[in-house]
Protein backbone atom coordinates (compact mmCIF):
# COMPACT_ATOMS: atom_id res chain seq x y z
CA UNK A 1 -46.46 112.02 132.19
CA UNK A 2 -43.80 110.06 134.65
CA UNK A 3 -43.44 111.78 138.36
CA UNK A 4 -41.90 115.37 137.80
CA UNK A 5 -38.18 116.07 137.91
CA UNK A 6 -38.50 119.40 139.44
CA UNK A 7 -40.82 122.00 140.32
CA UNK A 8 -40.38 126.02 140.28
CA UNK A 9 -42.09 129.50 140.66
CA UNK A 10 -42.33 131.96 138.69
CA UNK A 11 -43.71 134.92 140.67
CA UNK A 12 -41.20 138.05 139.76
CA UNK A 13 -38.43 139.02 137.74
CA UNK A 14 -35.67 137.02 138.66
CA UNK A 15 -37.19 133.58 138.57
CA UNK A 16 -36.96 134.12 134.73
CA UNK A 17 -33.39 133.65 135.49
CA UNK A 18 -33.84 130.73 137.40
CA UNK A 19 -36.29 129.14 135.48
CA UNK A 20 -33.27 129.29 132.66
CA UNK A 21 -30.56 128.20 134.52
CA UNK A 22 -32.70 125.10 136.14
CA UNK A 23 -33.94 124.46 133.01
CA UNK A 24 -30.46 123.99 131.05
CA UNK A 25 -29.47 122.10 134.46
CA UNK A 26 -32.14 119.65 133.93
CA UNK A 27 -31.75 119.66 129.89
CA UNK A 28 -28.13 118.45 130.75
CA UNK A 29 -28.82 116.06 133.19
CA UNK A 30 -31.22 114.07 131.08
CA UNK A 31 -28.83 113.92 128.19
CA UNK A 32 -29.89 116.80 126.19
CA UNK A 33 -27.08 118.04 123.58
CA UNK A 34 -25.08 121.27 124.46
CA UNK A 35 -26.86 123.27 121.73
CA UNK A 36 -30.27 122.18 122.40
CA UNK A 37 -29.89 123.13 126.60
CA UNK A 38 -29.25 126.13 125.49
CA UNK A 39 -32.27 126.24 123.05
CA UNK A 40 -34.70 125.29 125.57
CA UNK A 41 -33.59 127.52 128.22
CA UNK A 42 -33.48 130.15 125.95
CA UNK A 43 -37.33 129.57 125.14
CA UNK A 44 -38.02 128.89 128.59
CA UNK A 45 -36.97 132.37 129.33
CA UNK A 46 -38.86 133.90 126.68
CA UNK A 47 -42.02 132.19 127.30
CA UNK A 48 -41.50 133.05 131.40
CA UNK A 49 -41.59 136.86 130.55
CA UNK A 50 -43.86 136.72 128.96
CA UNK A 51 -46.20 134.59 131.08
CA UNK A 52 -45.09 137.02 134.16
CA UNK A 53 -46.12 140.14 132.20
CA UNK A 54 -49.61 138.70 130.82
CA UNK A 55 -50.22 136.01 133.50
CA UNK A 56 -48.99 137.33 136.45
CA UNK A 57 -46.61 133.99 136.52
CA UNK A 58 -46.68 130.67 135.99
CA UNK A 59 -45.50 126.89 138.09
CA UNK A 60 -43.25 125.53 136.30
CA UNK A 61 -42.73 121.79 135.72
CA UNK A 62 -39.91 119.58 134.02
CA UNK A 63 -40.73 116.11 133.72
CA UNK A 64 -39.24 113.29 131.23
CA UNK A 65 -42.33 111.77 128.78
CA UNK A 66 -42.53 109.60 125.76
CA UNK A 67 -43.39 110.86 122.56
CA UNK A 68 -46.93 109.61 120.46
CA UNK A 69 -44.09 107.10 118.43
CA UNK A 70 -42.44 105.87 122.53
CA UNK A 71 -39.67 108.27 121.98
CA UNK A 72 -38.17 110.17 125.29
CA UNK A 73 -38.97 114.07 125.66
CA UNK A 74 -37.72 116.33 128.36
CA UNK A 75 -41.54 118.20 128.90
CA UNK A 76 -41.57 121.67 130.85
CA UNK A 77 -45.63 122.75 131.76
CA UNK A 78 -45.67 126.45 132.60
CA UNK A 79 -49.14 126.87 134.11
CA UNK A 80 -50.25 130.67 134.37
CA UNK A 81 -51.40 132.26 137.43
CA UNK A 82 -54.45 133.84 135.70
CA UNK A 83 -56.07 132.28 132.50
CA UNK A 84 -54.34 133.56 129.16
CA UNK A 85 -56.62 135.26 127.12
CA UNK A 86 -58.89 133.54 125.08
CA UNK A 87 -57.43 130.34 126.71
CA UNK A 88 -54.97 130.84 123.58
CA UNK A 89 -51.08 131.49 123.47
CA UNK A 90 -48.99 133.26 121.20
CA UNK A 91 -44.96 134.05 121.24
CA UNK A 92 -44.58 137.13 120.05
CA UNK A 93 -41.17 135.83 118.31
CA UNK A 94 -41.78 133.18 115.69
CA UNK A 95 -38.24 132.02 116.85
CA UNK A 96 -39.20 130.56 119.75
CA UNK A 97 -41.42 127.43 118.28
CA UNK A 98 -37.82 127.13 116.52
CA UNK A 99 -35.87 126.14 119.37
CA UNK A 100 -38.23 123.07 120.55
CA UNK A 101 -39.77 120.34 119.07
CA UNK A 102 -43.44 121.39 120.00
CA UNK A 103 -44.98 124.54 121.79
CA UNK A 104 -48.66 124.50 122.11
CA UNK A 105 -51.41 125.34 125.06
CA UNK A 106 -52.66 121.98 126.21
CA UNK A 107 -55.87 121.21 128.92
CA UNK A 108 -54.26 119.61 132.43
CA UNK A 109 -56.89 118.55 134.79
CA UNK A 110 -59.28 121.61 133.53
CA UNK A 111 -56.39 124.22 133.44
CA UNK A 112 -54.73 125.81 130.97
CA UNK A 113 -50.88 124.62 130.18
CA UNK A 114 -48.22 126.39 128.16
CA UNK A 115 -45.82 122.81 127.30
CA UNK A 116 -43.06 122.29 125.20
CA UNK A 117 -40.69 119.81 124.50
CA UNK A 118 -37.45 118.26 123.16
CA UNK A 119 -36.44 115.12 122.13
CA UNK A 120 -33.95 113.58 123.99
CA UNK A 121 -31.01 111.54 122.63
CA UNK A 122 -31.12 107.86 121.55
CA UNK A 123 -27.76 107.61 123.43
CA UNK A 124 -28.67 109.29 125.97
CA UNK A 125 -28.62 107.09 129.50
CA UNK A 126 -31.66 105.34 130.47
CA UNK A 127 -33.32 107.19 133.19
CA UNK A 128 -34.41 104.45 135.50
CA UNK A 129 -36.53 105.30 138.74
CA UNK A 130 -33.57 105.22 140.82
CA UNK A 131 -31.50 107.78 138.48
CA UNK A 132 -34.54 109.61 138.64
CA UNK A 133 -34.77 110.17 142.21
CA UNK A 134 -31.41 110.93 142.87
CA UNK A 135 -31.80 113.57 139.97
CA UNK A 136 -34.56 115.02 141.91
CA UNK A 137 -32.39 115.02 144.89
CA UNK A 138 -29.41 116.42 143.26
CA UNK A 139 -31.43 119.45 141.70
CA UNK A 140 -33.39 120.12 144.92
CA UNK A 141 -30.20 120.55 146.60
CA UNK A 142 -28.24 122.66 143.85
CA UNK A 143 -28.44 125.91 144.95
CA UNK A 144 -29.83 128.41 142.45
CA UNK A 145 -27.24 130.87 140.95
CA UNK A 146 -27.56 134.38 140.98
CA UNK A 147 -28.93 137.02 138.04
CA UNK A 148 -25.10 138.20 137.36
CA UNK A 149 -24.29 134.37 137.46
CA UNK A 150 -26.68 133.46 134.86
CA UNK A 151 -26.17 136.57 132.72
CA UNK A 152 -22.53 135.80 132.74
CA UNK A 153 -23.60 132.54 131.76
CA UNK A 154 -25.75 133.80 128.56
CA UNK A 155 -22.62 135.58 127.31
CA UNK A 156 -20.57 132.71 127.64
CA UNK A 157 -23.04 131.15 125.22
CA UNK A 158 -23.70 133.66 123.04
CA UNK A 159 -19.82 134.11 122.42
CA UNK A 160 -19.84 130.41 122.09
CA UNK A 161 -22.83 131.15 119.39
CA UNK A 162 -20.57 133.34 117.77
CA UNK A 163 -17.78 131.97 117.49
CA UNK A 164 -19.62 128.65 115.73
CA UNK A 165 -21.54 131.00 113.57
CA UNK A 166 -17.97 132.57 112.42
CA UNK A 167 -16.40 129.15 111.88
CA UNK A 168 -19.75 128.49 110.22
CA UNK A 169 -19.46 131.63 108.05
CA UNK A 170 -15.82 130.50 107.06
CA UNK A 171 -16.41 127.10 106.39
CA UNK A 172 -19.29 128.86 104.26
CA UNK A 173 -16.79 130.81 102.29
CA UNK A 174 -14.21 128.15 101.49
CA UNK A 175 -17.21 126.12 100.08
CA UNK A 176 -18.74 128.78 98.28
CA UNK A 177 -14.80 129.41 96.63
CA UNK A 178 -14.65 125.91 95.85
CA UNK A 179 -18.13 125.74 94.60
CA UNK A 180 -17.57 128.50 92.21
CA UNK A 181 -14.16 127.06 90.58
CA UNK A 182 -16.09 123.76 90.38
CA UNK A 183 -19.18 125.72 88.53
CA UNK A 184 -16.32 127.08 86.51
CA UNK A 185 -14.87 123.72 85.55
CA UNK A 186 -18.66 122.47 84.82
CA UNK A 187 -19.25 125.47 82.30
CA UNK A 188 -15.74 125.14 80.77
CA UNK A 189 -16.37 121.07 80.45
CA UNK A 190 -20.10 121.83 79.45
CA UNK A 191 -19.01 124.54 76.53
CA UNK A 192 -16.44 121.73 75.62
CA UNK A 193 -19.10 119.40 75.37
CA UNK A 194 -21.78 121.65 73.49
CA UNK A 195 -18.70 122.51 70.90
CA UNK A 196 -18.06 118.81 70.69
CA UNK A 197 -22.07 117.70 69.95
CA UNK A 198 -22.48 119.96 68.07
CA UNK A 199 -18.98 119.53 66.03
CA UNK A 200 -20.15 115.92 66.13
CA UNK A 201 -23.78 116.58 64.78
CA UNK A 202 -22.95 118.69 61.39
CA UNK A 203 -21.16 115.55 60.66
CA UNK A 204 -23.72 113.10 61.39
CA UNK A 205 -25.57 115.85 59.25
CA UNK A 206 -23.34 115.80 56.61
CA UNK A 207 -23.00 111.99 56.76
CA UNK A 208 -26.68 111.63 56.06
CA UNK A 209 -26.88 113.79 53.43
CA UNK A 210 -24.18 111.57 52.00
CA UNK A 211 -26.34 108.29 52.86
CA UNK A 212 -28.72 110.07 51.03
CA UNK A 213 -27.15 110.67 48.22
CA UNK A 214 -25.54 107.49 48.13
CA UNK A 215 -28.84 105.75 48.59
CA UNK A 216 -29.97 107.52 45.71
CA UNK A 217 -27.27 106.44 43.49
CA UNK A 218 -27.32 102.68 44.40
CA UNK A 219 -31.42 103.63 43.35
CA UNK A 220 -30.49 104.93 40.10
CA UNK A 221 -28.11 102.22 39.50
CA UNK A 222 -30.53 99.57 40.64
CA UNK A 223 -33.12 101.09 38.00
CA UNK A 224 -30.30 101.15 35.49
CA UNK A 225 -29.29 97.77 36.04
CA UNK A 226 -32.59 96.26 36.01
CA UNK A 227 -33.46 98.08 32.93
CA UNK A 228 -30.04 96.92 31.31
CA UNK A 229 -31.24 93.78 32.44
CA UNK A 230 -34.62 93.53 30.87
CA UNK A 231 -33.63 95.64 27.63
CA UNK A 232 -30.46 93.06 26.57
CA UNK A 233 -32.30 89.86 27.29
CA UNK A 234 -35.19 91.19 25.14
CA UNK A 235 -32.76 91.83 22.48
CA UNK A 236 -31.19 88.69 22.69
CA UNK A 237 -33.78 86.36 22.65
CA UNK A 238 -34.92 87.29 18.97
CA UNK A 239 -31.24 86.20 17.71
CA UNK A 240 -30.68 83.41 20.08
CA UNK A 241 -34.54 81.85 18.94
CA UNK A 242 -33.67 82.49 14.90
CA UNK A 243 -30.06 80.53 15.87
CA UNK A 244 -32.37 77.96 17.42
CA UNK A 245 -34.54 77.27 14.52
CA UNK A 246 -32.37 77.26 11.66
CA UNK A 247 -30.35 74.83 13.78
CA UNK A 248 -33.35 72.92 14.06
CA UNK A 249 -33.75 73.13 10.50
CA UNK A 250 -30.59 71.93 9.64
CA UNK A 251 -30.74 69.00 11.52
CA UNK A 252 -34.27 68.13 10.12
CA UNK A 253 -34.75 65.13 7.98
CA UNK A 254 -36.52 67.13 5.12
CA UNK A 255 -33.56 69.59 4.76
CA UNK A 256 -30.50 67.98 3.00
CA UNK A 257 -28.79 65.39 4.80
CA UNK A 258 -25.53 66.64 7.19
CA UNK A 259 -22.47 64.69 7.21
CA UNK A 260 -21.47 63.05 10.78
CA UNK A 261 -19.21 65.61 11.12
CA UNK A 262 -21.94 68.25 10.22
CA UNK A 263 -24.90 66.81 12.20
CA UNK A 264 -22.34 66.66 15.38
CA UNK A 265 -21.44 70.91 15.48
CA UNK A 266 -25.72 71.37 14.39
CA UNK A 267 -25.98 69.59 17.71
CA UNK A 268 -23.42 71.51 19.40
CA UNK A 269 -24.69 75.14 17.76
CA UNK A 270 -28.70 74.04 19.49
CA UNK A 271 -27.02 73.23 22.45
CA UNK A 272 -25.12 76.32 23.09
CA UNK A 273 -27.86 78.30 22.17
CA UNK A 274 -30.56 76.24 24.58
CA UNK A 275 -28.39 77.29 27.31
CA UNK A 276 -27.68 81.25 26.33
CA UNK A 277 -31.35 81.21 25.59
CA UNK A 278 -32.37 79.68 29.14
CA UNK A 279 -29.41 82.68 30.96
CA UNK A 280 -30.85 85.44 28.88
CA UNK A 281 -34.93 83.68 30.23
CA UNK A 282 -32.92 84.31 33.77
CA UNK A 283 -31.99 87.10 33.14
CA UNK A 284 -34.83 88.65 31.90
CA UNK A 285 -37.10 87.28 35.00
CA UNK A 286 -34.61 88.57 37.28
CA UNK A 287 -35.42 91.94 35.81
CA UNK A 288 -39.11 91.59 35.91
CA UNK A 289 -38.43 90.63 39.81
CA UNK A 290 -36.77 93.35 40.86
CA UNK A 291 -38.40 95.83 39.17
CA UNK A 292 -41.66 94.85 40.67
CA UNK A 293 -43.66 93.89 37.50
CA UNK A 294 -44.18 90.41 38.66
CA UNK A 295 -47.42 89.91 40.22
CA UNK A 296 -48.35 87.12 41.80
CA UNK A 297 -52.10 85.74 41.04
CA UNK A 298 -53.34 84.39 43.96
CA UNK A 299 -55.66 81.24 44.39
CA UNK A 300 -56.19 78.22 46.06
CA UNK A 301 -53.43 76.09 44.94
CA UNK A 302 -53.33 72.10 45.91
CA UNK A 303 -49.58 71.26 46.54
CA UNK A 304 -50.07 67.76 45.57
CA UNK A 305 -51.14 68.49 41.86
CA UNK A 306 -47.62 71.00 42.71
CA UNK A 307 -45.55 68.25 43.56
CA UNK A 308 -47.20 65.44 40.96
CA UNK A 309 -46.11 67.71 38.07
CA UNK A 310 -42.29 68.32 39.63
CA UNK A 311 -42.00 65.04 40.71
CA UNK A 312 -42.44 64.02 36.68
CA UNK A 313 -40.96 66.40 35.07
CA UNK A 314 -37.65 66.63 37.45
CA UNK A 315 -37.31 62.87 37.09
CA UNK A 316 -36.51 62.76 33.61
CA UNK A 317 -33.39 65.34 34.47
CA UNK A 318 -31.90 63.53 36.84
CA UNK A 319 -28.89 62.07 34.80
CA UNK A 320 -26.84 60.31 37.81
CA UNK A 321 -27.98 57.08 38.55
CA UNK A 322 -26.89 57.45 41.95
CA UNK A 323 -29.00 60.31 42.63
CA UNK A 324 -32.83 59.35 44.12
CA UNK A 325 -35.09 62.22 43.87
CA UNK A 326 -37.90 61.94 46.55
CA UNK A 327 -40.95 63.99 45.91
CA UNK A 328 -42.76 63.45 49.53
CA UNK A 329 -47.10 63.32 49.35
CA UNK A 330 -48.36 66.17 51.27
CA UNK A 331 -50.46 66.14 54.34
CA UNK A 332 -53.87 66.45 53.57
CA UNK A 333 -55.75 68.98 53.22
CA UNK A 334 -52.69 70.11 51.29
CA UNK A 335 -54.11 73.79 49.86
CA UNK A 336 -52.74 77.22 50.52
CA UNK A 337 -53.95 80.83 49.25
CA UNK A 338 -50.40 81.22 46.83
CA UNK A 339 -49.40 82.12 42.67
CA UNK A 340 -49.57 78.36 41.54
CA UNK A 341 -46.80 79.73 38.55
CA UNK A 342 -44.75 81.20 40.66
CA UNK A 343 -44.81 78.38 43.85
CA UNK A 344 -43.46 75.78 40.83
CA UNK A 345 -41.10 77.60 39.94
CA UNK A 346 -39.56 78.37 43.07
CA UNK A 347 -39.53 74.89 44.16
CA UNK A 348 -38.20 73.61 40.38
CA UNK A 349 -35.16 76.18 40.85
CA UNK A 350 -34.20 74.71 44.15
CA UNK A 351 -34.88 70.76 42.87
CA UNK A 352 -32.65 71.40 39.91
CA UNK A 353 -29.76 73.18 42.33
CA UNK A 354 -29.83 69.46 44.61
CA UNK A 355 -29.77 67.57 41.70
CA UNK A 356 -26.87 69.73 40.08
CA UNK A 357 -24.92 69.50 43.28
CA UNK A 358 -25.19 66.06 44.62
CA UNK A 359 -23.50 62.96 43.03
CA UNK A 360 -24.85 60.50 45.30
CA UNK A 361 -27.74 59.94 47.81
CA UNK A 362 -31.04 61.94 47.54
CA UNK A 363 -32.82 64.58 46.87
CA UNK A 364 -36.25 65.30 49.02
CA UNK A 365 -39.01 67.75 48.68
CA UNK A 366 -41.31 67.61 51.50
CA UNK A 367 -43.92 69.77 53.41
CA UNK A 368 -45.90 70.63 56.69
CA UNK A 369 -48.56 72.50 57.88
CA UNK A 370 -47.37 74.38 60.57
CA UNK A 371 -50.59 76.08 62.74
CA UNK A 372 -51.10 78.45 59.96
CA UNK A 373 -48.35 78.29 57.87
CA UNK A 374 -46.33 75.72 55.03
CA UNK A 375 -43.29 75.02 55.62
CA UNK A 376 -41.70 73.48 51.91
CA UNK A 377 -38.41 71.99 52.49
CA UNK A 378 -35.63 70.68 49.79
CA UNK A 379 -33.00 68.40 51.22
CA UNK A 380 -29.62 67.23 49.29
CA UNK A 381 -27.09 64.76 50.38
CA UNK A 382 -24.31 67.09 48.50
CA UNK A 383 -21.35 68.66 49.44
CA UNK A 384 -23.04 71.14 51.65
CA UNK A 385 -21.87 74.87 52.12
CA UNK A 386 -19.72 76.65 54.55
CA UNK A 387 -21.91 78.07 57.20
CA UNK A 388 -20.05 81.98 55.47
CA UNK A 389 -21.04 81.35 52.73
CA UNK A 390 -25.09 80.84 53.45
CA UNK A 391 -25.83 84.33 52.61
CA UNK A 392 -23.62 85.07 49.78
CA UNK A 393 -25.12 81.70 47.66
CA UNK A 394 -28.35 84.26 47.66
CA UNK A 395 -26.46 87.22 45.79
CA UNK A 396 -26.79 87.55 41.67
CA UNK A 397 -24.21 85.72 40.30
CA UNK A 398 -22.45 84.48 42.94
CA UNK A 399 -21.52 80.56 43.21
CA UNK A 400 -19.64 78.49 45.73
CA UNK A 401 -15.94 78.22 44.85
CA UNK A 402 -14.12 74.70 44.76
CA UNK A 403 -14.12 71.62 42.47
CA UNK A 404 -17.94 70.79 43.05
CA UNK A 405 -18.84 73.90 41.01
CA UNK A 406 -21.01 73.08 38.15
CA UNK A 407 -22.31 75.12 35.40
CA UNK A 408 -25.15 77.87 36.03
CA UNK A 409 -25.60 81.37 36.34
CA UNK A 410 -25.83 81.97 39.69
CA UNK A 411 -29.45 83.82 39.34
CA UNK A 412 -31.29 80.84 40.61
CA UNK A 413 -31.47 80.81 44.36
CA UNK A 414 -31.68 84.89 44.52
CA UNK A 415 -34.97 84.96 41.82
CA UNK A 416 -36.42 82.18 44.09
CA UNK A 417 -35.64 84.21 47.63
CA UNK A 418 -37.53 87.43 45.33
CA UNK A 419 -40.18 85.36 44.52
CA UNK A 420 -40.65 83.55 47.94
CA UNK A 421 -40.55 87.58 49.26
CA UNK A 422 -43.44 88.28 46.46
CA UNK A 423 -45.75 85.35 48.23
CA UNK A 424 -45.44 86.60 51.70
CA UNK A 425 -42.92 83.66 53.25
CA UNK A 426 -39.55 83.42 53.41
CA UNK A 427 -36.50 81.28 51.97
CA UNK A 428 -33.50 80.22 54.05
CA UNK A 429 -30.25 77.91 53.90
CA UNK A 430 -29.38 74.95 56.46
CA UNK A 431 -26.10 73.49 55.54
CA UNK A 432 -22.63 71.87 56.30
CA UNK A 433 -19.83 71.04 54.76
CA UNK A 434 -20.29 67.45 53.85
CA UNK A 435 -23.50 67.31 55.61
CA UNK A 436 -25.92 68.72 52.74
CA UNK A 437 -28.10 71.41 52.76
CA UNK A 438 -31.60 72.29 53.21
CA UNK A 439 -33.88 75.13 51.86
CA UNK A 440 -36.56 75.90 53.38
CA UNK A 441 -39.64 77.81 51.70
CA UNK A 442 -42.13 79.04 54.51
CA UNK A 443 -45.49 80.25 53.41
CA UNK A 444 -48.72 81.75 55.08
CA UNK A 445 -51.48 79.39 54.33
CA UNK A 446 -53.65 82.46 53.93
CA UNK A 447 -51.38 83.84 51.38
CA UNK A 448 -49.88 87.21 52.43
């Protein structure tokens, strides 16, 4: 602790009054708050009586001290008379610890010392050893008002008290009005809200059950479709096969010989059939796709042997002589875990769309082994596709509109995207307009 600020007795009644009045004196000269001079002098006068009842007194010492963090305390050191009783001390208020910082019994020099404290102000002047000793000189000089002086004093306080605690108390009010409309306005805004949810959940409810229900029709007509599907191509094919042969056997050498005219609608009748015959074959696999009774049978299949066999048999179809199809030799080793069946025909159906599509340049079937995947790519030199159209080209029956449009069915590219789903990979479109387009087959080498 720095060199005391003041000294003082406390030997009978009325030094409790000094010891208050000094003590706010000093509280205010240090740079203490209004409100807490008053709170230390008002503990200093508690904890005088009752060190003058139970200690016969006490010397009484206010010096400035830094806290254990280097922050500045006013410190007051009552030291009793007489030893306290079990070298302990007790308010008997609670209130008082309340109105410092700290209030405990410390050890000074083997005696026992009542201290307390207060922080003092950041802003609070600097109190520099010259401040300091003119503080001691100003306070050793003040003369020491009387009991009625002081008393007076205390009531001027206390009315000062209560007039903050009734501002308080009003201040109190107004906010507890204004909190109470605002908890009204919450509850009316949170009932508005709960009205509103729940309004808004019976029909997210309601549109469910309609999801639902839709879902199940688009099920049903799924099923239908694909049993439509299946049933007419079955049917058909038994007609469209007798049409077949008996124009086969027309046109045959050991039936009686056709006139030119004859032999040319024969041709015509074989043709048209060949081609209802090959929609209804679409058809009908389309069915078998979607309806799930296509199962692939896996094994180790060698692309090569895979592209030797397309690579001859696609040859003899292309019909433009300006049209170079390009069946790429795969990297070696070129095997994958896939339906052999199934892997031909996807990559046939997306040959024979570049062929039917482009009227000059190439058509190219290559592939790579990606880590642990094959990526199988087919790449035109056609017209391309609009980049809006990529996903529609993979719907049933859809085909690109404009004067490039050849015949089909439109059931080739979505049967390969089923059966490319049925092998574990995936089929997509890169194109432009006037740039080509390339589909892409990627397939787990593992098989799925």
């Amino acid at each position: 602790m720095t060199e005391p600020l003041l000294h003082l007795a406390l030997r009978v009644e009325q030094d409790i009054f000094l010891v208050r009045q000094r003590g706010r004196e000093v509280a205010a000269a240090v740079g203490l708050e209004h409100q807490d001079q008053v709170r230390i002098a008002t503990a200093l006068s508690e904890v005088a009586r009752e060190l003058l009842s139970g200690a016969d007194g006490a010397d009484v010492t206010f010096a400035l001290d830094r806290d254990a963090v280097g922050r500045r305390i006013l410190q007051v050191d009552l030291s009793p008379l007489r030893p306290l009783p079990g070298g302990r001390y007790e308010p008997k208020s609670g209130a008082v610890a309340r109105l410092v910082d700290t209030l405990q019994v410390v050890a000074v020099e083997g005696d026992t010392v009542v201290r307390m404290s207060r922080r003092v102000p950041d802003h609070a002047e600097e109190l520099t050893p010259e401040r300091a000793g003119r503080l001691r000189a100003e306070l050793a000089e003040r003369a020491p008002g009387s009991a009625l002086d002081e008393l007076a004093a205390q009531n001027s306080q206390l009315i000062a008290a209560l007039d903050e605690v009734r501002s308080q108390r009003d201040e109190l009010a107004v906010l507890n009005s204004e909190l109470q409309e605002t908890n009204r306005g919450v509850m009316a805004l949170y009932n508005q809200l709960t009205e509103e949810l729940e309004e808004t959940n019976r029909g997210v409810v309601a549109l469910y059950a309609e999801l639902e229900e839709k879902s199940a029709q688009l099920r049903a007509a799924s099923e239908s479709k694909s049993r439509f599907l299946a049933n007419v191509s079955h049917e058909l094919r038994a007609p469209v096969t007798a049409i077949i042969g008996l124009a086969r056997l027309l046109a045959d050498s050991a039936s009686d010989p056709l006139t030119g005219e004859q032999a040319r609608q024969v041709g015509l009748i074989r043709s048209s059939a060949g081609d209802l015959l090959g929609l209804v074959n679409e058809l009908l696999d389309l069915a078998k796709a979607e309806s799930g009774r296509i199962e692939p049978d896996w094994s180790e299949v060698d692309l090569r042997a895979v592209f030797g066999q397309l690579r001859g048999t696609l040859r003899a179809l292309t019909v433009r002589s300006d049209v170079e199809l390009v069946v790429e030799e795969p990297p070696a080793p070129a095997t994958l875990r896939s339906d052999e069946v199934l892997l031909a025909q996807v990559l046939r159906n997306l040959l024979h769309n570049g062929l039917k599509f482009t009227e000059r340049g190439e058509v190219r079937l290559r592939a790579e082994r990606r880590g642990e995947q094959w990526t199988l790519s087919v790449t035109d030199t056609g017209v391309g596709i609009p980049s809006e159209l990529h996903e529609r080209v993979f719907e049933e029956f859809y085909q690109v509109p404009g004067t490039t449009r050849v015949g089909g069915t439109g059931l080739g590219l979505p049967y390969a995207r089923r059966l490319v789903t049925l092998l574990g990979g995936t089929l997509e479109l890169t194109s432009e307009t006037g740039q080509g387009s390339t589909f892409t087959v990627v397939l787990p080498a593992g098989g799925a």
